[in-house]
Protein backbone atom coordinates (compact mmCIF):
# COMPACT_ATOMS: atom_id res chain seq x y z
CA UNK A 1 0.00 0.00 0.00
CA UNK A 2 1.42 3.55 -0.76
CA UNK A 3 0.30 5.66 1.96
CA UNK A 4 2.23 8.45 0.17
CA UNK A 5 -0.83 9.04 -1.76
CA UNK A 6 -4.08 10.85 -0.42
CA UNK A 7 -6.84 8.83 -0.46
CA UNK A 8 -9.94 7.37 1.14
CA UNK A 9 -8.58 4.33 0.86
CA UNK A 10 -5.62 5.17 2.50
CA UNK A 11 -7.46 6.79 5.62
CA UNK A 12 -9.06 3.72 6.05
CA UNK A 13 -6.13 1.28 6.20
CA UNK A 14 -4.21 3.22 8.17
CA UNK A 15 -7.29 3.57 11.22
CA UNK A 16 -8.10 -0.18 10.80
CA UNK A 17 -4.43 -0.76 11.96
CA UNK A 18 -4.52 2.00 14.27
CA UNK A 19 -7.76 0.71 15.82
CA UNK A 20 -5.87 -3.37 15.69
CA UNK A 21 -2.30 -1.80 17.06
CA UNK A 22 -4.02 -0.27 20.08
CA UNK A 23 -6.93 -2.92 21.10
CA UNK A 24 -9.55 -0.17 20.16
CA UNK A 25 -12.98 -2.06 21.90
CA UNK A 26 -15.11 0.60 21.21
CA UNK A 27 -14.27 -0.18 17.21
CA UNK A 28 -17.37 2.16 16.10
CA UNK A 29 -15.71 5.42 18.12
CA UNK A 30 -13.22 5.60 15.50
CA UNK A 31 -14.46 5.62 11.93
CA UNK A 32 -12.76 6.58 8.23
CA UNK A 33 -15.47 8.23 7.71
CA UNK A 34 -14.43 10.79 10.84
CA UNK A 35 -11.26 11.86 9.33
CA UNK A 36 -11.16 13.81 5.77
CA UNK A 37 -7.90 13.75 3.27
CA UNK A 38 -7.49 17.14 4.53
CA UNK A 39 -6.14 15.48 7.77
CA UNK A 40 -3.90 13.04 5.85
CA UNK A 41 -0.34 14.13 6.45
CA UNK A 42 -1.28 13.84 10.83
CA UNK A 43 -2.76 11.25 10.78
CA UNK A 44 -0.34 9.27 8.64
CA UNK A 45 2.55 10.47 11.30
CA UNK A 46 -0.01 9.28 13.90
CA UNK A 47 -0.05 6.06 12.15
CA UNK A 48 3.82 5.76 11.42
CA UNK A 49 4.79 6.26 15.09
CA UNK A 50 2.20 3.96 16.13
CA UNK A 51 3.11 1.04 14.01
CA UNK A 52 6.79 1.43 14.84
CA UNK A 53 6.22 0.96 18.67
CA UNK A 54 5.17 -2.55 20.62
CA UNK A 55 3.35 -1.10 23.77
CA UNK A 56 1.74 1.98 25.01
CA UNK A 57 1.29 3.62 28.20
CA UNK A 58 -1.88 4.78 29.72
CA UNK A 59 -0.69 8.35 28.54
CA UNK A 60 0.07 7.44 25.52
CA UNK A 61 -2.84 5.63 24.69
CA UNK A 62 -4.58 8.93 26.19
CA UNK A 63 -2.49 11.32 24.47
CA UNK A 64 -3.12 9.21 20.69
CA UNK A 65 -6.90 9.76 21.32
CA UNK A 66 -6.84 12.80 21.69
CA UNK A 67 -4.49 13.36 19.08
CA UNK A 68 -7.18 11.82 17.16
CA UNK A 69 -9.94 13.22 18.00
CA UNK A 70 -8.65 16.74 17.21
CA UNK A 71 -8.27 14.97 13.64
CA UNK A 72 -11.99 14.50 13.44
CA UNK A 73 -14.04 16.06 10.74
CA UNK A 74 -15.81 19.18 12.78
């Protein structure tokens, strides 16, 4: 996948791994449809950082949803 390119398609792989990497239960509270290509460049460092590490701290995990949900289409 080439997540150099801006697309849909894109947004969606890269929160269905986001939403596997961190054990998201709640798997409806984070949606593609949420997050708009405008968004695409933050959330793809969101994703990169987040597929390079193993575990997260509480914080972290707290920080990344945040992170997120500043992402979210308004």
């Amino acid at each position: 996948m080439d997540l150099s390119v801006k697309s849909a398609e894109n947004v969606e792989f890269m929160i269905e791994k986001i939403k596997e990497k961190l054990n998201v239960l709640n798997m409806g509270a984070i949606k593609p449809s949420h997050f708009d290509e405008e968004m695409y460049e933050e959330l793809r460092d969101i994703y990169e950082m987040i597929i390079k590490k193993d575990s997260f701290s509480i914080n972290e995990m707290q920080a990344i949803a945040e992170e997120l949900g500043s992402l979210r289409k308004q």
